[in-house]
C-alpha atoms as a PDB file:
ATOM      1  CA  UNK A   1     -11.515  -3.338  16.416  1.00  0.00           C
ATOM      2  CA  UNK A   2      -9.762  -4.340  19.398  1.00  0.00           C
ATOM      3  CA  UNK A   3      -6.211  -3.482  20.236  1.00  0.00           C
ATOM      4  CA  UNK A   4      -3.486  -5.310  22.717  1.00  0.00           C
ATOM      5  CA  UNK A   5      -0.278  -3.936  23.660  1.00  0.00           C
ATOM      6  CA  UNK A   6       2.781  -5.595  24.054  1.00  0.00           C
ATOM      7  CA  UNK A   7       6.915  -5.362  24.627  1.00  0.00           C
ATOM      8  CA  UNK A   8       6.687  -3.375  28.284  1.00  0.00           C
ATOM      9  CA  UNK A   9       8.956  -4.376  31.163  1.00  0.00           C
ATOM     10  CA  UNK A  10      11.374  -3.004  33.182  1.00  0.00           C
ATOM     11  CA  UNK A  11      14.524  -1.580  31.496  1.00  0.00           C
ATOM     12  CA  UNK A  12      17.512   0.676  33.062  1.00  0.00           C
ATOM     13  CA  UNK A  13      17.692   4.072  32.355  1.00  0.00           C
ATOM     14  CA  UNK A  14      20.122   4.523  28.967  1.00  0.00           C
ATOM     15  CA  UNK A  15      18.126   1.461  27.731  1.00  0.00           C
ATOM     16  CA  UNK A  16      15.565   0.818  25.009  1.00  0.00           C
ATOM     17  CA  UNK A  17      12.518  -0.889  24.459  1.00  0.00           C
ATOM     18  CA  UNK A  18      10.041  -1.632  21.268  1.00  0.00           C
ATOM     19  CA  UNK A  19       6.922  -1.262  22.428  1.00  0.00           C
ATOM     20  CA  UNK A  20       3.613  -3.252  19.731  1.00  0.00           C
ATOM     21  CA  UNK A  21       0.224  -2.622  19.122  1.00  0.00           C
ATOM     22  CA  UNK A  22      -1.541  -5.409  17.431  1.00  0.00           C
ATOM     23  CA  UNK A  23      -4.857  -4.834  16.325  1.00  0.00           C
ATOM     24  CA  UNK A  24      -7.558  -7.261  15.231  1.00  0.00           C
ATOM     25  CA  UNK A  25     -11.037  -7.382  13.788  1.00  0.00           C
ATOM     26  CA  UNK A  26     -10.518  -4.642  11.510  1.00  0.00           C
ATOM     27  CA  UNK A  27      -7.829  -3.442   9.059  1.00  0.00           C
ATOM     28  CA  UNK A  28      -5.527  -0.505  10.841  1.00  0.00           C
ATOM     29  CA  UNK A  29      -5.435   1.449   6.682  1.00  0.00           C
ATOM     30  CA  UNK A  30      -8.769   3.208   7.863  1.00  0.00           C
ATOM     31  CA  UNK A  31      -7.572   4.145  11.452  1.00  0.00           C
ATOM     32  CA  UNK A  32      -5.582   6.799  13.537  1.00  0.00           C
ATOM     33  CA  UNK A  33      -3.437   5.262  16.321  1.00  0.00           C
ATOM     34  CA  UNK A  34      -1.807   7.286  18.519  1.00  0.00           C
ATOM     35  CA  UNK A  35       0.427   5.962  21.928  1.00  0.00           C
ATOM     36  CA  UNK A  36      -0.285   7.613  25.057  1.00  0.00           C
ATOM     37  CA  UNK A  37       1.853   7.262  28.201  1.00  0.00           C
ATOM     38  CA  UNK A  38       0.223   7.857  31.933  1.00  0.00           C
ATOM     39  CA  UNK A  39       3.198   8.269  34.126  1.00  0.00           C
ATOM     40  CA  UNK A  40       1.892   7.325  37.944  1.00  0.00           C
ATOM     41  CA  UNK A  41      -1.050   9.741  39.297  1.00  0.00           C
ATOM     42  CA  UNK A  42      -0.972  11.767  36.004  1.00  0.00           C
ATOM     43  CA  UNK A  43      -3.387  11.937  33.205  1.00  0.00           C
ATOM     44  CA  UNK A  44      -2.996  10.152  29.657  1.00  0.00           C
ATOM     45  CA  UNK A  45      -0.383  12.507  27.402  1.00  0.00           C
ATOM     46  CA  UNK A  46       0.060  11.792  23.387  1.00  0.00           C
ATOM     47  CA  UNK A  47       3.025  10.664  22.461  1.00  0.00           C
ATOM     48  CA  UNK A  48       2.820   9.974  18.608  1.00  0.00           C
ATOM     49  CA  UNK A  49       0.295   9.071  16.330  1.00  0.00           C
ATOM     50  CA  UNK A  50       0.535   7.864  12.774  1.00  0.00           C
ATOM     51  CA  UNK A  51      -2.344   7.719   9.842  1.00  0.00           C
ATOM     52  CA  UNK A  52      -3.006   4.019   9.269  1.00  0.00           C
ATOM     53  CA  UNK A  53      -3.395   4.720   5.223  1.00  0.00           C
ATOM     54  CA  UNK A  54      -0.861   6.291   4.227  1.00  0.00           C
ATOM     55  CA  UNK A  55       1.877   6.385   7.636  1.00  0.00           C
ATOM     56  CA  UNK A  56       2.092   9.828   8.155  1.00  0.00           C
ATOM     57  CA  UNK A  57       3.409  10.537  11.734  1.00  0.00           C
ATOM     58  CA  UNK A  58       2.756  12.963  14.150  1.00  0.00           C
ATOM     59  CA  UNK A  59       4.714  14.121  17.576  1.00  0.00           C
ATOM     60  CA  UNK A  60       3.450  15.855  20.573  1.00  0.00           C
ATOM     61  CA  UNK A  61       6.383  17.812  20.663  1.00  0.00           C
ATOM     62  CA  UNK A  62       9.741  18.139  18.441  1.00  0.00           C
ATOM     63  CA  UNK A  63      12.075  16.984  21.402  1.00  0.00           C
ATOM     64  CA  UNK A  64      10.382  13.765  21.215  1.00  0.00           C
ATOM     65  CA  UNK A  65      11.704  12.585  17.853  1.00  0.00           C
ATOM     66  CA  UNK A  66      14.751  12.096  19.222  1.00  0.00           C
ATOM     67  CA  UNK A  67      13.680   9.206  21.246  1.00  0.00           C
ATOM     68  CA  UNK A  68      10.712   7.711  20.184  1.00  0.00           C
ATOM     69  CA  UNK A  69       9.777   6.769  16.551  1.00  0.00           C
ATOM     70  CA  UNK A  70       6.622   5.281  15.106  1.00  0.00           C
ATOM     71  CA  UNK A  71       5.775   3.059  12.751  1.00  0.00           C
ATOM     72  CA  UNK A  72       3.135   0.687  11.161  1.00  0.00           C
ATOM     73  CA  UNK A  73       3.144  -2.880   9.515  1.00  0.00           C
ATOM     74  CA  UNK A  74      -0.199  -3.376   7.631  1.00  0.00           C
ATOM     75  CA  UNK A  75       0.618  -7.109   6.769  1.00  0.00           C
ATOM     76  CA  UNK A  76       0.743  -7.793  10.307  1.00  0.00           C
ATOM     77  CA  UNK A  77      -1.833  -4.965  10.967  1.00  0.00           C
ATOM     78  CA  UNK A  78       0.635  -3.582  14.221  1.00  0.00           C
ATOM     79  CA  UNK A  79       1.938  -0.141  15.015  1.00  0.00           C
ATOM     80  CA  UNK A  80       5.620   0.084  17.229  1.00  0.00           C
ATOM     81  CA  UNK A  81       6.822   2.427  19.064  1.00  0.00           C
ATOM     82  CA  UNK A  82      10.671   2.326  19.577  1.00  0.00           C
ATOM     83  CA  UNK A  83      11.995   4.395  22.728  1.00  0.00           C
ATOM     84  CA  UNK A  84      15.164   4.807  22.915  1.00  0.00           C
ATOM     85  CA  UNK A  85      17.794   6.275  25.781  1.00  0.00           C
ATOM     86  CA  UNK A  86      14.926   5.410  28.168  1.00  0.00           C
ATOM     87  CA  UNK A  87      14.879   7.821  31.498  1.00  0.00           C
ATOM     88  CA  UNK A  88      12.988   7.210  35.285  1.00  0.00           C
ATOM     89  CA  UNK A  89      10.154   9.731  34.000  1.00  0.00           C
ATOM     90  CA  UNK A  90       9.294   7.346  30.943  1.00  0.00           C
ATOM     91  CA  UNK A  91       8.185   5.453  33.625  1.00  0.00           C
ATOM     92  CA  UNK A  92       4.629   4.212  33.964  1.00  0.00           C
ATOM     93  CA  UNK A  93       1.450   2.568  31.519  1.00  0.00           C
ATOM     94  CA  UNK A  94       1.882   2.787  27.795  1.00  0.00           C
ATOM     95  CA  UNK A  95      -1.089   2.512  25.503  1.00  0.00           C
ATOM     96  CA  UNK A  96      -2.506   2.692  22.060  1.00  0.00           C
ATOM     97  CA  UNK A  97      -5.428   3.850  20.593  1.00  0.00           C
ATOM     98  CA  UNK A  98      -7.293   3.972  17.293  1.00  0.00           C
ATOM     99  CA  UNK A  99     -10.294   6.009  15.742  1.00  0.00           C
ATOM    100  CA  UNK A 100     -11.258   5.877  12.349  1.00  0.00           C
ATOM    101  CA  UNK A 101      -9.559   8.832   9.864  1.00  0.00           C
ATOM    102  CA  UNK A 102     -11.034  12.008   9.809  1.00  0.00           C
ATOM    103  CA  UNK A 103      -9.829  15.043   7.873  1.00  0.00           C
ATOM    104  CA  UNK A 104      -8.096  16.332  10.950  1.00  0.00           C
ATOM    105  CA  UNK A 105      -4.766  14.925  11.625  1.00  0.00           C
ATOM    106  CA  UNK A 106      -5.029  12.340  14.392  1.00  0.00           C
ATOM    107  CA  UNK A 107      -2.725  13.739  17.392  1.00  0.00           C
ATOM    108  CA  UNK A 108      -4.876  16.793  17.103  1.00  0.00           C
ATOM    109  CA  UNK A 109      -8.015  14.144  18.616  1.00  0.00           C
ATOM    110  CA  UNK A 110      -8.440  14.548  22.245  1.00  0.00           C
ATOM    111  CA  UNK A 111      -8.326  11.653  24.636  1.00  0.00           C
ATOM    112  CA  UNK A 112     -11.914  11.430  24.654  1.00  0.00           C
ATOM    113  CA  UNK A 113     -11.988  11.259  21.021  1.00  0.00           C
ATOM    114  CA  UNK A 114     -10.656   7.615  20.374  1.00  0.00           C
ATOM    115  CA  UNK A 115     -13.128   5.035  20.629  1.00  0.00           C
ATOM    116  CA  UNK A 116     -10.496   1.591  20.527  1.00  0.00           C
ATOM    117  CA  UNK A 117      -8.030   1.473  23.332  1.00  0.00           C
ATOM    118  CA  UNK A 118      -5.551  -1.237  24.395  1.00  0.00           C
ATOM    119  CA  UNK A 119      -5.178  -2.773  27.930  1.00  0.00           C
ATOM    120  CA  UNK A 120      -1.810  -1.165  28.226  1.00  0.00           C
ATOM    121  CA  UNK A 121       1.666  -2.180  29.085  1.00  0.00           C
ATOM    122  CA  UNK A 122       3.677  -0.871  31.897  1.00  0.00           C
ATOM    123  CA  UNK A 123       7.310   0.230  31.723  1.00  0.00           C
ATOM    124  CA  UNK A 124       9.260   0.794  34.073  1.00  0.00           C
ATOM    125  CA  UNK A 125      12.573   2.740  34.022  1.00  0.00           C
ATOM    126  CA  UNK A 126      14.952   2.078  37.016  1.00  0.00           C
ATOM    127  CA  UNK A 127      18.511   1.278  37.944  1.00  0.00           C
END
């Protein structure tokens, strides 16, 4: 499986951005896939995840759904994240990652636990 992300760039704050994770090699139905964002000099934190069967989603926390939503296209065998009302701190390298289902809901995998990660794409949030 092998994953590339797409749709960073640099956006002003208020703004919004749809981020893509297109995966190939392998159908996404039998995966996890979570995104992460690293904000500069901090560690990896889960943002959202979603089951690649059957699209259940997941949030690291409930203030989240506000602004970001997840979603998965298994034609085109992609997962988006949409971000919206985009602030300085959202700032910094967006990724996805996959690991194959497990009975355990996927955004309660650690970091370690995903085998398939994307390059990542960088955002950046600035007036």
């Amino acid at each position: 499986l092998q994953l590339v992300e797409s749709g960073g760039g640099w956006v002003q704050p208020g703004g919004s951005l749809t981020l893509t994770c297109t995966a190939s090699g392998e159908t996404l139905e039998s995966y996890g896939i979570e995104w992460f964002h690293q904000a500069p000099g901090m560690e990896r934190k889960g943002i959202s995840c979603i089951s690649g069967n059957d699209g259940t989603t997941y949030f690291g926390e409930d203030s989240m759904k506000a602004r970001f939503s997840i979603s998965r296209d298994i034609a085109k065998n992609t997962v988006t994240l949409r971000v919206e009302d985009l602030k300085p701190e959202d700032t910094g390298i967006y990724y996805c990652a996959a690991d194959p289902l497990r009975s355990v809901p996927c955004f309660y995998w650690g970091v370690s636990e995903f085998d398939y990660w994307g390059q990542g794409t960088q955002v950046t949030v600035s007036s």
